[in-house]
Protein backbone atom coordinates (compact mmCIF):
# COMPACT_ATOMS: atom_id res chain seq x y z
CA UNK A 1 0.00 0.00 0.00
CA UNK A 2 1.50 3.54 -0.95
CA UNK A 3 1.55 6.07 2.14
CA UNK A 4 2.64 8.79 -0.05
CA UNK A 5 -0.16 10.49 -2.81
CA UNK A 6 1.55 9.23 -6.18
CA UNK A 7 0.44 9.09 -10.38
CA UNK A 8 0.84 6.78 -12.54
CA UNK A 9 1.87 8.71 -15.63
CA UNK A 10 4.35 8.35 -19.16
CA UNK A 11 7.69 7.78 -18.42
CA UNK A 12 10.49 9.14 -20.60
CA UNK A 13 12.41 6.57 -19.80
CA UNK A 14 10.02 3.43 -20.69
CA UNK A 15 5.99 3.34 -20.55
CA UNK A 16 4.35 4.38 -17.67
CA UNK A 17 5.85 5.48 -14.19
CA UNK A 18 4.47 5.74 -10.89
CA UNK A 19 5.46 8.91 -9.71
CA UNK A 20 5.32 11.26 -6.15
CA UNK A 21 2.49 14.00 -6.16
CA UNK A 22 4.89 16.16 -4.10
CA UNK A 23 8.66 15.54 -2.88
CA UNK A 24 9.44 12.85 -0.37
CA UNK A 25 11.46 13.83 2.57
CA UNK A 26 14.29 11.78 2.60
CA UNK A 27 13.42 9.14 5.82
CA UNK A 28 9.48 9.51 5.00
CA UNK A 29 7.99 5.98 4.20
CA UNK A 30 6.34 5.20 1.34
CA UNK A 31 5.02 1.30 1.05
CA UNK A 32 4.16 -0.94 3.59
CA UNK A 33 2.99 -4.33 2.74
CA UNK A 34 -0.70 -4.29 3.88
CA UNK A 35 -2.30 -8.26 3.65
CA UNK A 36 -5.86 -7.96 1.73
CA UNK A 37 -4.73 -5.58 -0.19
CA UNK A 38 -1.39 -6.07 -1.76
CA UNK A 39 -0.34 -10.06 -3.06
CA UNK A 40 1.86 -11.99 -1.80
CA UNK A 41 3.98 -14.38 -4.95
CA UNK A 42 6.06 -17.04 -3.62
CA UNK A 43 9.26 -17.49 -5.94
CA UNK A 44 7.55 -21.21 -7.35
């Protein structure tokens, strides 16, 4: 789960990006793994 406002958006470096609404203090966290919500892959 993101804990930061972000956009996904065109990348100029390849496709799309996710990027930060506004800058991220350096420190600040931004994803937490949140059960429910985000999937868990094993490596099989």
């Amino acid at each position: 789960m993101m804990l930061i406002r972000t956009r996904v958006a065109p990348s100029t470096i390849h496709g799309m990006g996710l990027f930060t609404v506004e800058p991220a203090v350096k420190g600040t966290p931004i994803w937490r793994f949140e059960p429910g919500f985000d999937h868990d892959f094993s490596p099989e």
